[in-house]
PDB file of N, CA and C in Angstrom:
ATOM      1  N   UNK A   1      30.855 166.400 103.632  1.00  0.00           N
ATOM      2  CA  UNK A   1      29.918 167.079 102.781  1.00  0.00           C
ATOM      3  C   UNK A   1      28.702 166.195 102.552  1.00  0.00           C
ATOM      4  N   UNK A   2      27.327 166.797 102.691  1.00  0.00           N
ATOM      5  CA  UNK A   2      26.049 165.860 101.602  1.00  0.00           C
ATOM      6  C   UNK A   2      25.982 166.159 100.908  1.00  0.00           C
ATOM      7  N   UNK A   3      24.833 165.495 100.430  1.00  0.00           N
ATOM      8  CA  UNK A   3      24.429 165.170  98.983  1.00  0.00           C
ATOM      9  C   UNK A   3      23.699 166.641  98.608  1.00  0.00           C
ATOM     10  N   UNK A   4      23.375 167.503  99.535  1.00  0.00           N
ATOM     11  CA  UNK A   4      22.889 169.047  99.650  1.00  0.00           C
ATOM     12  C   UNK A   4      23.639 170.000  99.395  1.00  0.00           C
ATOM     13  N   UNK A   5      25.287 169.916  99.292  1.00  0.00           N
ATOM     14  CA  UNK A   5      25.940 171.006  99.095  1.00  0.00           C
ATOM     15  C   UNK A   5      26.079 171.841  97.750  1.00  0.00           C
ATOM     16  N   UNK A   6      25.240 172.521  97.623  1.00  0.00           N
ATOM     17  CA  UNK A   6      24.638 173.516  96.702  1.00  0.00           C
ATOM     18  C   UNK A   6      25.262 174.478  96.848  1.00  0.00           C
ATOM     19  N   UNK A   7      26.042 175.231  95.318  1.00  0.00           N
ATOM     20  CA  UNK A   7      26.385 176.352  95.455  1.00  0.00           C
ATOM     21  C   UNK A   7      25.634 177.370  94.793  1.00  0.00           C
ATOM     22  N   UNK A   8      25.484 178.672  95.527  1.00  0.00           N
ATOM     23  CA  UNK A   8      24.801 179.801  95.692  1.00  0.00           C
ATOM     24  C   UNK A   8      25.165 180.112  94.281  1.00  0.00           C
ATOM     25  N   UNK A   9      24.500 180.741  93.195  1.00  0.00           N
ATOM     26  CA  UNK A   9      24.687 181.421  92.331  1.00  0.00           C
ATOM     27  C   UNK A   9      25.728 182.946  92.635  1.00  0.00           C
ATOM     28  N   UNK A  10      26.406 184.003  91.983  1.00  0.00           N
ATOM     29  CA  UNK A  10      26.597 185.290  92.506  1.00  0.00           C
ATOM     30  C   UNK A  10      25.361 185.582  91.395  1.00  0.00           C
ATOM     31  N   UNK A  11      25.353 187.473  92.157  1.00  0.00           N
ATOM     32  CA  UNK A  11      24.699 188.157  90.855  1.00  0.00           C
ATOM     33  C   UNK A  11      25.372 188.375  89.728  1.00  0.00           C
ATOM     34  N   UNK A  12      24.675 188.776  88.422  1.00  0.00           N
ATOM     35  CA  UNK A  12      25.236 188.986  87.470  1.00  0.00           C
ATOM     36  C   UNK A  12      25.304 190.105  86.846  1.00  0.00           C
ATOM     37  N   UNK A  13      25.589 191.210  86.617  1.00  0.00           N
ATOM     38  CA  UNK A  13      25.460 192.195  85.901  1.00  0.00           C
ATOM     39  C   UNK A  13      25.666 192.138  85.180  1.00  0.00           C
ATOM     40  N   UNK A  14      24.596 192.624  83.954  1.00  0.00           N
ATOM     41  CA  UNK A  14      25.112 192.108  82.706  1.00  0.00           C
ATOM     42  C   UNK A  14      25.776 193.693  81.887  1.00  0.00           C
ATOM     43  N   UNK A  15      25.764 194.830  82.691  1.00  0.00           N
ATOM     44  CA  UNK A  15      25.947 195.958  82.426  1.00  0.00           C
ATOM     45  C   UNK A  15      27.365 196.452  82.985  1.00  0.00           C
ATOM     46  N   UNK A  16      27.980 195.261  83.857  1.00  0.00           N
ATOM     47  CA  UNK A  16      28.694 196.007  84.405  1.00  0.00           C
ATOM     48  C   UNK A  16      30.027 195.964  83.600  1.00  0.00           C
ATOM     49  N   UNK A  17      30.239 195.612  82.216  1.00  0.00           N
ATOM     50  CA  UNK A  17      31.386 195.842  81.277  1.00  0.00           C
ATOM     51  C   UNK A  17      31.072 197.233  80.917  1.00  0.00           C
ATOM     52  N   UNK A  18      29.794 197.835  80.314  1.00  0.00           N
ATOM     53  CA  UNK A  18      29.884 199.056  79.774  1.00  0.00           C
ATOM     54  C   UNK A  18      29.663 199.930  80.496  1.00  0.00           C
ATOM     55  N   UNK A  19      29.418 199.938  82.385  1.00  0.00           N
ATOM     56  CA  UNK A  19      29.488 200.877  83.053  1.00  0.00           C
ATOM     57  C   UNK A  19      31.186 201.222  83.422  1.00  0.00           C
ATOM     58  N   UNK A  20      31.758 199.963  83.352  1.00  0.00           N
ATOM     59  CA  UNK A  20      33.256 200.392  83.413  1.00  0.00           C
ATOM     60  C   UNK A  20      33.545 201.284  82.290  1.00  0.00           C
ATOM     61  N   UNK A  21      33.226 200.865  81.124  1.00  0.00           N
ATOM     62  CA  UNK A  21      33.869 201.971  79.728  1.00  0.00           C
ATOM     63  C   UNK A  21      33.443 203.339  80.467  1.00  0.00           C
ATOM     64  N   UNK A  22      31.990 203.574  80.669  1.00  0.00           N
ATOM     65  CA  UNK A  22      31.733 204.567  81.088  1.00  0.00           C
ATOM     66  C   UNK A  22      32.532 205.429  81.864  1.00  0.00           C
ATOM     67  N   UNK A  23      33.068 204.724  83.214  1.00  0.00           N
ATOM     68  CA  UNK A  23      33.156 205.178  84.165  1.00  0.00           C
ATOM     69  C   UNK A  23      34.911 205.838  84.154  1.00  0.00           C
ATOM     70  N   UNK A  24      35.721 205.085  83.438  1.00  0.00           N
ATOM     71  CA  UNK A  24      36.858 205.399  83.611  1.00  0.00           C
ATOM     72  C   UNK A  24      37.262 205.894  82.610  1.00  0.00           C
ATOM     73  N   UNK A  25      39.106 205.742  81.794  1.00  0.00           N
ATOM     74  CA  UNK A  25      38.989 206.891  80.862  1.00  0.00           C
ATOM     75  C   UNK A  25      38.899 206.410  79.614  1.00  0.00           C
ATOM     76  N   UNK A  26      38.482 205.246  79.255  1.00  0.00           N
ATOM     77  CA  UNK A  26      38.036 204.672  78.445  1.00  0.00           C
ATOM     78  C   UNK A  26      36.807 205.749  77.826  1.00  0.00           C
ATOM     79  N   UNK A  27      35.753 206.210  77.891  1.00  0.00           N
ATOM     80  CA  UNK A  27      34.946 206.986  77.562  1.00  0.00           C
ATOM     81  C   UNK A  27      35.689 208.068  76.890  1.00  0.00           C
ATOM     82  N   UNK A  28      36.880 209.000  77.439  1.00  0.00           N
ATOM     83  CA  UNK A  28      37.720 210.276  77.245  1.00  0.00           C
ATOM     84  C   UNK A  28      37.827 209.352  75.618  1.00  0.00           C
ATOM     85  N   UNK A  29      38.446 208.594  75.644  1.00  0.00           N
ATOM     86  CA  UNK A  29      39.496 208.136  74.633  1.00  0.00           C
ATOM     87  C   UNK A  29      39.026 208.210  73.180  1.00  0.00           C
ATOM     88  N   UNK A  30      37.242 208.207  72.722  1.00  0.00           N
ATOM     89  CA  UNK A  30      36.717 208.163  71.653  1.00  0.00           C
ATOM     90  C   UNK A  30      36.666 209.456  71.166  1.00  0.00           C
ATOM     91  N   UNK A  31      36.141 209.452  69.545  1.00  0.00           N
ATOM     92  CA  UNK A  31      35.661 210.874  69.128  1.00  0.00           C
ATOM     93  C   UNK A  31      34.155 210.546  68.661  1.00  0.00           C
ATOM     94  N   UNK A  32      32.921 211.046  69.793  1.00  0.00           N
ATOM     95  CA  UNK A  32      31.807 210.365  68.247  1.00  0.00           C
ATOM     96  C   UNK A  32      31.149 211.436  67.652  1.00  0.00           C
ATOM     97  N   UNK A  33      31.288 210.654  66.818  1.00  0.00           N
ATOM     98  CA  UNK A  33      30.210 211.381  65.444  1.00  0.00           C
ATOM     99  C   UNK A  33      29.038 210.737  65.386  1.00  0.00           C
ATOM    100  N   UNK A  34      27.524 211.755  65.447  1.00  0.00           N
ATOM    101  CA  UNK A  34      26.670 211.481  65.451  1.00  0.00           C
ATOM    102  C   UNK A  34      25.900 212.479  64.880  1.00  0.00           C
ATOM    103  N   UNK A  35      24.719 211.809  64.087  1.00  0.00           N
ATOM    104  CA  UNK A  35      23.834 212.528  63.250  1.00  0.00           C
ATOM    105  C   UNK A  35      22.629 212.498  64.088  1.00  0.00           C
ATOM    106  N   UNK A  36      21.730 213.825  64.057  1.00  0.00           N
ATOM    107  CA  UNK A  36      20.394 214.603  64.469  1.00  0.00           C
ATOM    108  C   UNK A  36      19.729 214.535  63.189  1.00  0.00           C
ATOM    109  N   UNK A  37      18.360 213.881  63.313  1.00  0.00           N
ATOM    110  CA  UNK A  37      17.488 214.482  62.415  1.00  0.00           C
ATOM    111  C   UNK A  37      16.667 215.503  63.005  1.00  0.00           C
ATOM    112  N   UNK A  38      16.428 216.592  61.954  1.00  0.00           N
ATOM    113  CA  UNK A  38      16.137 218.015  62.050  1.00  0.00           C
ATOM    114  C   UNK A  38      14.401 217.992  61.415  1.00  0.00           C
ATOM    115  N   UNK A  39      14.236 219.149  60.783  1.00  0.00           N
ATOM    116  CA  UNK A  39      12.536 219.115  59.998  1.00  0.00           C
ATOM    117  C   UNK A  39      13.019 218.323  58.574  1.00  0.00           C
ATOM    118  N   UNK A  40      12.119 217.223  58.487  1.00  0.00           N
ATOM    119  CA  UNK A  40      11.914 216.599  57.101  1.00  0.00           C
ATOM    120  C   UNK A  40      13.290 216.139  56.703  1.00  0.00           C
ATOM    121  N   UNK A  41      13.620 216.652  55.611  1.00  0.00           N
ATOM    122  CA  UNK A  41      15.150 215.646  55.505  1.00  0.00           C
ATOM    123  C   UNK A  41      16.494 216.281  55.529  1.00  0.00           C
ATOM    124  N   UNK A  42      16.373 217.682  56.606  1.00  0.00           N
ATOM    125  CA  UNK A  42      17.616 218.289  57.393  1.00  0.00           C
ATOM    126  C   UNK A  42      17.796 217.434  58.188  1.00  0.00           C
ATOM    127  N   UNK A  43      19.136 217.669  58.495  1.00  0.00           N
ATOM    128  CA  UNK A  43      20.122 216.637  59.640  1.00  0.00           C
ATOM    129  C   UNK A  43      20.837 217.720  60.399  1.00  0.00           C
ATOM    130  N   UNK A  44      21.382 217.203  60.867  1.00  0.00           N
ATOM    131  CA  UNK A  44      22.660 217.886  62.187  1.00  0.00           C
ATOM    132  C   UNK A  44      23.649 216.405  62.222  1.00  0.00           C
ATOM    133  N   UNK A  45      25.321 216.721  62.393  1.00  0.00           N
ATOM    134  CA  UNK A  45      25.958 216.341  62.814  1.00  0.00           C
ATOM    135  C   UNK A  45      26.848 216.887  63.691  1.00  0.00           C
ATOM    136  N   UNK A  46      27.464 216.401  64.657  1.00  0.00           N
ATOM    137  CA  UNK A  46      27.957 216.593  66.064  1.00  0.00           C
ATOM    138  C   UNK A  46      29.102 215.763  66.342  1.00  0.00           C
ATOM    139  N   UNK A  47      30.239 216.415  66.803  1.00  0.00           N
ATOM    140  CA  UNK A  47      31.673 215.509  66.878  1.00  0.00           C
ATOM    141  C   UNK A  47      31.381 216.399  68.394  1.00  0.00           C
ATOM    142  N   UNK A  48      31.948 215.242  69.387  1.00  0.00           N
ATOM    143  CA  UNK A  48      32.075 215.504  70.452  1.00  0.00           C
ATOM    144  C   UNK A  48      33.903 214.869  71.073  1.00  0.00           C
ATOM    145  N   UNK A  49      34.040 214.883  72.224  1.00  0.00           N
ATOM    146  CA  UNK A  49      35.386 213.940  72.550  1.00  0.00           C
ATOM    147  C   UNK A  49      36.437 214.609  72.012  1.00  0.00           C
ATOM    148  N   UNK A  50      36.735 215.292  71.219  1.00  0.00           N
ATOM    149  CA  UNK A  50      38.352 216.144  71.023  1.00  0.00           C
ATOM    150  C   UNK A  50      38.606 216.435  72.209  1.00  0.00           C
ATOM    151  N   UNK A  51      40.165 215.863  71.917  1.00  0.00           N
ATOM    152  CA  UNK A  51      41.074 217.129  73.181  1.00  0.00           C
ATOM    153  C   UNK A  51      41.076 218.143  73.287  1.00  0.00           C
ATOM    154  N   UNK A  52      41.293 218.812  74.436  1.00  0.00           N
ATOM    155  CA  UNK A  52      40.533 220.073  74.660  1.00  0.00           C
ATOM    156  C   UNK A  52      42.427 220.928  74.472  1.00  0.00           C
ATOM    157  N   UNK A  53      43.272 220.505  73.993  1.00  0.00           N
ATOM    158  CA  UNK A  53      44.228 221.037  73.271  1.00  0.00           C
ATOM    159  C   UNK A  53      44.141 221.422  72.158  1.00  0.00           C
ATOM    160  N   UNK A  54      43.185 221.296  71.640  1.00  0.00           N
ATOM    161  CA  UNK A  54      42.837 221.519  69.747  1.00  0.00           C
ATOM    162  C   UNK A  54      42.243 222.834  69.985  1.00  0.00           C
ATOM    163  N   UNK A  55      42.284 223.372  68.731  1.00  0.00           N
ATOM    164  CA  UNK A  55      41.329 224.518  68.567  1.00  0.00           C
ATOM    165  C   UNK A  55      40.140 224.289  67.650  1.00  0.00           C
ATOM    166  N   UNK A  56      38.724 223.780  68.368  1.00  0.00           N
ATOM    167  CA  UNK A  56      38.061 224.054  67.986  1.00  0.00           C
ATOM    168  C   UNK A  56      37.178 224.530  66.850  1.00  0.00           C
ATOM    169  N   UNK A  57      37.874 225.779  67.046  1.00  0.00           N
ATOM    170  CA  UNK A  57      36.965 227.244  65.822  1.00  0.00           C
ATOM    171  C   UNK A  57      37.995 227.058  64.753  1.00  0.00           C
ATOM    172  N   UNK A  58      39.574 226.224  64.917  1.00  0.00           N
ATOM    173  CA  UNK A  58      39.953 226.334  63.794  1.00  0.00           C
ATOM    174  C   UNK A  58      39.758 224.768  62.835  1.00  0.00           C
ATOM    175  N   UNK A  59      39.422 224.238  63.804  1.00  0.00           N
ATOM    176  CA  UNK A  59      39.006 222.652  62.962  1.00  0.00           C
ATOM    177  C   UNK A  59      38.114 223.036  62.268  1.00  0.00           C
ATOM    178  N   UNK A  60      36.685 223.739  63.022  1.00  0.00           N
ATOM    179  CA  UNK A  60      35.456 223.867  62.649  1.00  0.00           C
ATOM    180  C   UNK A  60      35.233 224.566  61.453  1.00  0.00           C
ATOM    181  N   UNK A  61      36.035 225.797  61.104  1.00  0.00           N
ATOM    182  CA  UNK A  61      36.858 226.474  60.108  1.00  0.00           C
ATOM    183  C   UNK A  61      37.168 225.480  59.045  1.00  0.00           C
ATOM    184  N   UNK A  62      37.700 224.733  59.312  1.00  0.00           N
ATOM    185  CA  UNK A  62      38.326 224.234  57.899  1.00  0.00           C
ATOM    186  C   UNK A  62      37.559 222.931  57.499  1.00  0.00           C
ATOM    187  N   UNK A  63      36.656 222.576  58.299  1.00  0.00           N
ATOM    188  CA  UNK A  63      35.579 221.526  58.531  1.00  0.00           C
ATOM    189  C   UNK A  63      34.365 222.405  57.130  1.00  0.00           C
ATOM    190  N   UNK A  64      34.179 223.364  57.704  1.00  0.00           N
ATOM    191  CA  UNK A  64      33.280 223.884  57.058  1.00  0.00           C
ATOM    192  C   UNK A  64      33.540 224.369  55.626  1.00  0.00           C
ATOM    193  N   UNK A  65      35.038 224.834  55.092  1.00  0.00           N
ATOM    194  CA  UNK A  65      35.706 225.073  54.073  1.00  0.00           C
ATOM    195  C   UNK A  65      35.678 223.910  53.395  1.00  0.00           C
ATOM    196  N   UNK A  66      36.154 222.528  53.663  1.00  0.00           N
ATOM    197  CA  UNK A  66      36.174 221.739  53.050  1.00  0.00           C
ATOM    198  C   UNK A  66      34.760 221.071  52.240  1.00  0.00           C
ATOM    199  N   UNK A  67      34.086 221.464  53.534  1.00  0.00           N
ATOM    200  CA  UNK A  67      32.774 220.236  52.930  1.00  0.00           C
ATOM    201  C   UNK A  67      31.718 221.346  52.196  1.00  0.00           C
ATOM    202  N   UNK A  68      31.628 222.293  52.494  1.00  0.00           N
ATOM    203  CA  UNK A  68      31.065 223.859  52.085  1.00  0.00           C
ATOM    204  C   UNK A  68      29.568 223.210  52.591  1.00  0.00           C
ATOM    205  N   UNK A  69      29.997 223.501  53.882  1.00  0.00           N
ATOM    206  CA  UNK A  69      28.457 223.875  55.354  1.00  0.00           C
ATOM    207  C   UNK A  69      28.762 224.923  56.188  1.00  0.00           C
ATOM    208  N   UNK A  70      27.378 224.821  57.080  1.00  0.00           N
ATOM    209  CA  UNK A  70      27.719 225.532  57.959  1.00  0.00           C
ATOM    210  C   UNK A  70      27.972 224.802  59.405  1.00  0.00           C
ATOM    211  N   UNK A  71      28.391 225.652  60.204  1.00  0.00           N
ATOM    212  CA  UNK A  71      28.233 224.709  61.276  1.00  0.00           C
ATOM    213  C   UNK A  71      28.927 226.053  62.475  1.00  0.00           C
ATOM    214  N   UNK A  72      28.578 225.020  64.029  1.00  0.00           N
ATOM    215  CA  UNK A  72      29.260 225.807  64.738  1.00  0.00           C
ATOM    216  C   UNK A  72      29.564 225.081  65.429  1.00  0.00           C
ATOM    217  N   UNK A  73      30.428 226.115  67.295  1.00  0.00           N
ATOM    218  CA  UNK A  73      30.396 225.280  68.021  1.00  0.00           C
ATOM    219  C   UNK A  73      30.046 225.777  69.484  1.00  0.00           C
ATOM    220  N   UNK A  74      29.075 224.254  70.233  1.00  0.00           N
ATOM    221  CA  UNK A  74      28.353 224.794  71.297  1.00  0.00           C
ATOM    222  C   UNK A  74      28.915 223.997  72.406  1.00  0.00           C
ATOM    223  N   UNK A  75      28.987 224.988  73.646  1.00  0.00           N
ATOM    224  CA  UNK A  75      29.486 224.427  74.878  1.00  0.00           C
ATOM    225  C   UNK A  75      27.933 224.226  75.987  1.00  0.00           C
ATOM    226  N   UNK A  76      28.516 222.686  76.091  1.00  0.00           N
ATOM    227  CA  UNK A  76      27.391 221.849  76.993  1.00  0.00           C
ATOM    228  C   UNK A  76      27.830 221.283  78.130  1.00  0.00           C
ATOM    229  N   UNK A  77      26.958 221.286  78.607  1.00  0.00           N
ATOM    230  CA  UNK A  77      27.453 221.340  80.191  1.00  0.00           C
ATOM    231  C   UNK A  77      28.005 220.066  80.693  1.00  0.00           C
ATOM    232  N   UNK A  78      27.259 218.861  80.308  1.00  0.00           N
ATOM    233  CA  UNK A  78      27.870 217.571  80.497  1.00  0.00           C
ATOM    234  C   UNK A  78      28.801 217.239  79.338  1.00  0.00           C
ATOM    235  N   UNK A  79      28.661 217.774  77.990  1.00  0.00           N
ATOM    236  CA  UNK A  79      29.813 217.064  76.907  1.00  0.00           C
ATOM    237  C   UNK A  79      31.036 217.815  76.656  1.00  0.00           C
ATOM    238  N   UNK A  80      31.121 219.234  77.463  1.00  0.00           N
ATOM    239  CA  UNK A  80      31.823 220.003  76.846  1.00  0.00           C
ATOM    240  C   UNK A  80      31.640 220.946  75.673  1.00  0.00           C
ATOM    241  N   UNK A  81      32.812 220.630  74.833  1.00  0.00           N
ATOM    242  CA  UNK A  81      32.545 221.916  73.200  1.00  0.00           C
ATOM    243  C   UNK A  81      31.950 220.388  72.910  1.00  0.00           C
ATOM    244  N   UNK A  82      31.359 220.849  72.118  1.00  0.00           N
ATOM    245  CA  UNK A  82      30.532 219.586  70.663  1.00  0.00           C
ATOM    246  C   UNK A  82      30.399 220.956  69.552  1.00  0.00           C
ATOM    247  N   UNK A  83      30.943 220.134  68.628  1.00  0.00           N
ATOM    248  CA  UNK A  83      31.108 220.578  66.704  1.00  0.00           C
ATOM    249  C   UNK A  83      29.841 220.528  66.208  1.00  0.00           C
ATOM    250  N   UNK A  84      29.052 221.351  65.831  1.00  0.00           N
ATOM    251  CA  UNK A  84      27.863 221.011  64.858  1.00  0.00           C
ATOM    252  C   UNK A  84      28.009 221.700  63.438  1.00  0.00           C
ATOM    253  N   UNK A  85      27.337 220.708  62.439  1.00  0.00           N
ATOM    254  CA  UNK A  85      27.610 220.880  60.995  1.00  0.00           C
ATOM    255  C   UNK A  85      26.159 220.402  60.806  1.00  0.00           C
ATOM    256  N   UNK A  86      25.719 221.505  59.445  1.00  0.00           N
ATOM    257  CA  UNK A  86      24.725 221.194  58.655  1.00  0.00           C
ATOM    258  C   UNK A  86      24.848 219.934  58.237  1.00  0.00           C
ATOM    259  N   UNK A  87      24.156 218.809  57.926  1.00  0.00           N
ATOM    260  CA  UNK A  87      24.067 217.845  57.037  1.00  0.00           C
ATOM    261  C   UNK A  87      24.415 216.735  57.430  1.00  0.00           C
ATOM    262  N   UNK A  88      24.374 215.412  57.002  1.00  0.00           N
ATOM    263  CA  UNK A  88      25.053 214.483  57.573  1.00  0.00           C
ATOM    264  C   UNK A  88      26.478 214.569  56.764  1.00  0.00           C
ATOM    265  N   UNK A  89      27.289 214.469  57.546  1.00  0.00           N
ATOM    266  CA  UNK A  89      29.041 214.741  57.018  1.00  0.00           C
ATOM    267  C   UNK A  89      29.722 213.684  58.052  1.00  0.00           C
ATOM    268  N   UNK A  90      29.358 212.779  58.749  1.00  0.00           N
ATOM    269  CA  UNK A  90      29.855 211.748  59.120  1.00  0.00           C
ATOM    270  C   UNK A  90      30.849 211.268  58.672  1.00  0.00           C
ATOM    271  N   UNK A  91      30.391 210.314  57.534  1.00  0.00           N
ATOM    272  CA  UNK A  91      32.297 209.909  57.012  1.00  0.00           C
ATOM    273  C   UNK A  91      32.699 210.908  56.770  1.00  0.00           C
ATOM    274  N   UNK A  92      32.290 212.184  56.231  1.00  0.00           N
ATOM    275  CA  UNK A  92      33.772 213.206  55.634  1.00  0.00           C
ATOM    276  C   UNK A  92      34.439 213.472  57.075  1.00  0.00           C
ATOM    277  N   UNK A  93      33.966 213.943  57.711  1.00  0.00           N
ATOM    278  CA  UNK A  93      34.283 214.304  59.344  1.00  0.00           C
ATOM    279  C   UNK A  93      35.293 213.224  59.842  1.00  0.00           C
ATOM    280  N   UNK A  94      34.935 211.587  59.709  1.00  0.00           N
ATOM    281  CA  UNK A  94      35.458 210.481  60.107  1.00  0.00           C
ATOM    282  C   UNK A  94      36.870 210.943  59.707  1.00  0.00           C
ATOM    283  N   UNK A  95      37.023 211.105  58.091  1.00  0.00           N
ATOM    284  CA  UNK A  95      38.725 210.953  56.557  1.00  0.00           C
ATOM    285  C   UNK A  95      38.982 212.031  57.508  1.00  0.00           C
ATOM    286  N   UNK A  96      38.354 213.336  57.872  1.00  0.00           N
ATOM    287  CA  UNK A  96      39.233 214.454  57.716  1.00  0.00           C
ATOM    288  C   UNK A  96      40.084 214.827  59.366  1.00  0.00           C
ATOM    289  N   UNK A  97      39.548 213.822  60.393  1.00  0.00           N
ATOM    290  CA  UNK A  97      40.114 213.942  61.536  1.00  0.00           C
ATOM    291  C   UNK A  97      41.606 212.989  61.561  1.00  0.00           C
ATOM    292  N   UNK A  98      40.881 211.447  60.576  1.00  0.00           N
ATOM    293  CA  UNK A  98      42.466 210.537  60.336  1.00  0.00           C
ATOM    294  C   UNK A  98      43.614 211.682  59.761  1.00  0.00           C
ATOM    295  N   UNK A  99      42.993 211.921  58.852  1.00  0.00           N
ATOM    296  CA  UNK A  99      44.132 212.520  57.466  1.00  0.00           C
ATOM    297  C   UNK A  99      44.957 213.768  58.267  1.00  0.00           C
ATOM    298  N   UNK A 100      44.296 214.756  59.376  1.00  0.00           N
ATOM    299  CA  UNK A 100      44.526 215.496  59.874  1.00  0.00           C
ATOM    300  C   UNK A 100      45.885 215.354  61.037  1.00  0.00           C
ATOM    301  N   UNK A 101      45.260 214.168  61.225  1.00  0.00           N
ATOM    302  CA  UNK A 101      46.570 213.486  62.549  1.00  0.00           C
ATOM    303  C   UNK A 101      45.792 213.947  64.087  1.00  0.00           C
ATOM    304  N   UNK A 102      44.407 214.397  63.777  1.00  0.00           N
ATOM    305  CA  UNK A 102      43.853 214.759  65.122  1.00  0.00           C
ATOM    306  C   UNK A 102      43.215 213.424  65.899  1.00  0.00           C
ATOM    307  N   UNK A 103      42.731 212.359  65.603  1.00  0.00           N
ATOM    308  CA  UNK A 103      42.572 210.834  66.249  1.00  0.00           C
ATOM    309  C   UNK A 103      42.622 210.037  65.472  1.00  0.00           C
ATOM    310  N   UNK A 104      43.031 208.820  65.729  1.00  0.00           N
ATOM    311  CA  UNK A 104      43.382 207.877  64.764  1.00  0.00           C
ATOM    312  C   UNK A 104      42.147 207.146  65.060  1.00  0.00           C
ATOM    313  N   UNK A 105      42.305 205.739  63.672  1.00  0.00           N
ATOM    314  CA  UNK A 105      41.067 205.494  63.274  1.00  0.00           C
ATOM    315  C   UNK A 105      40.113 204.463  64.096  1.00  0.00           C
ATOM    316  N   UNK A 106      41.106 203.917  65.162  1.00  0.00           N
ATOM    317  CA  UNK A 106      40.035 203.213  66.094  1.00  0.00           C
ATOM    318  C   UNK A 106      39.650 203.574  67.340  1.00  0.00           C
ATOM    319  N   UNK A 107      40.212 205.534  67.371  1.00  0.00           N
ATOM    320  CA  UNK A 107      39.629 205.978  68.466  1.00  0.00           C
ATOM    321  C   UNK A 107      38.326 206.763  67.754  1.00  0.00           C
ATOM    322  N   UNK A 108      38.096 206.805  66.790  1.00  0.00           N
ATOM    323  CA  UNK A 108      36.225 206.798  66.198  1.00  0.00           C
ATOM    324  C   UNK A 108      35.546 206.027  66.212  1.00  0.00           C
ATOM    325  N   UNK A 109      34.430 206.485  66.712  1.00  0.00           N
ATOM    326  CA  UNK A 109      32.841 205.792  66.927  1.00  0.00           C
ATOM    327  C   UNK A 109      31.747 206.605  66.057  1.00  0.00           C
ATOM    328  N   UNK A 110      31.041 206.481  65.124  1.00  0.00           N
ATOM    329  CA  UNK A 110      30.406 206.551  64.309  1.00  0.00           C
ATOM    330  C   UNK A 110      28.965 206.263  64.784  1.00  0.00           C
ATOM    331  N   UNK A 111      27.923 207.064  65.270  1.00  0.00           N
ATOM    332  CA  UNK A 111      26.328 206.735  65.182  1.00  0.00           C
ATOM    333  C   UNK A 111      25.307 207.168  64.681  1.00  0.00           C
ATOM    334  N   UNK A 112      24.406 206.944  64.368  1.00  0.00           N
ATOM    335  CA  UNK A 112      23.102 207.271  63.396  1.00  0.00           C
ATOM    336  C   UNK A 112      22.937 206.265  62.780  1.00  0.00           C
ATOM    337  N   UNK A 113      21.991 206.576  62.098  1.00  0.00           N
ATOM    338  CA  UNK A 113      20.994 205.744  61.167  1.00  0.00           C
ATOM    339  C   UNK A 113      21.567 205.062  60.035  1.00  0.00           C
TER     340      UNK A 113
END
């Protein structure tokens, strides 16, 4: 060997941990909740990621009974069903999916402001 034997750097991706979450079923596994701001100080919130074993219209139902909103639910082409509710209802949404037994608490992800 000389005094020249230099080793090559590799590349680095510094993305390529959260393209794996992405990519495999790591992504399936969350529920998130995320808030829309609307006109002035209306909001939108949005639960996406439920199993597609649940019913929906009857979560959304008792989602809306509890917190007294409105809300519905819309099918999108890349997310699937996604839950929408008047208002920000984030944490209530967060208690009422634990308490429910529909995902437990470190398969929630929580975003907004």
């Amino acid at each position: 060997m000389s005094d020249f034997d230099v080793q090559i750097p590799t590349t680095f991706d510094p993305f390529a941990d959260a393209n794996a979450e992405n990519s495999g079923a790591g992504s399936k596994d969350y529920v998130h909740i995320r808030v829309q701001q609307r006109n002035g100080r209306k909001s939108l919130t949005t639960v996406q990621g439920l199993k597609k074993e649940f019913s929906y219209n009857k979560i959304l139902k008792d989602l809306k009974k509890d917190f007294c909103c409105n809300g519905t639910v819309v099918q999108d082409p890349e997310l699937g069903q996604v839950i929408q509710l008047q208002g920000d209802q984030r944490k209530n949404v967060s208690t009422f999916l634990v308490q429910a037994g529909i995902v437990k608490k470190e398969h929630i992800k929580i975003h907004g402001f």
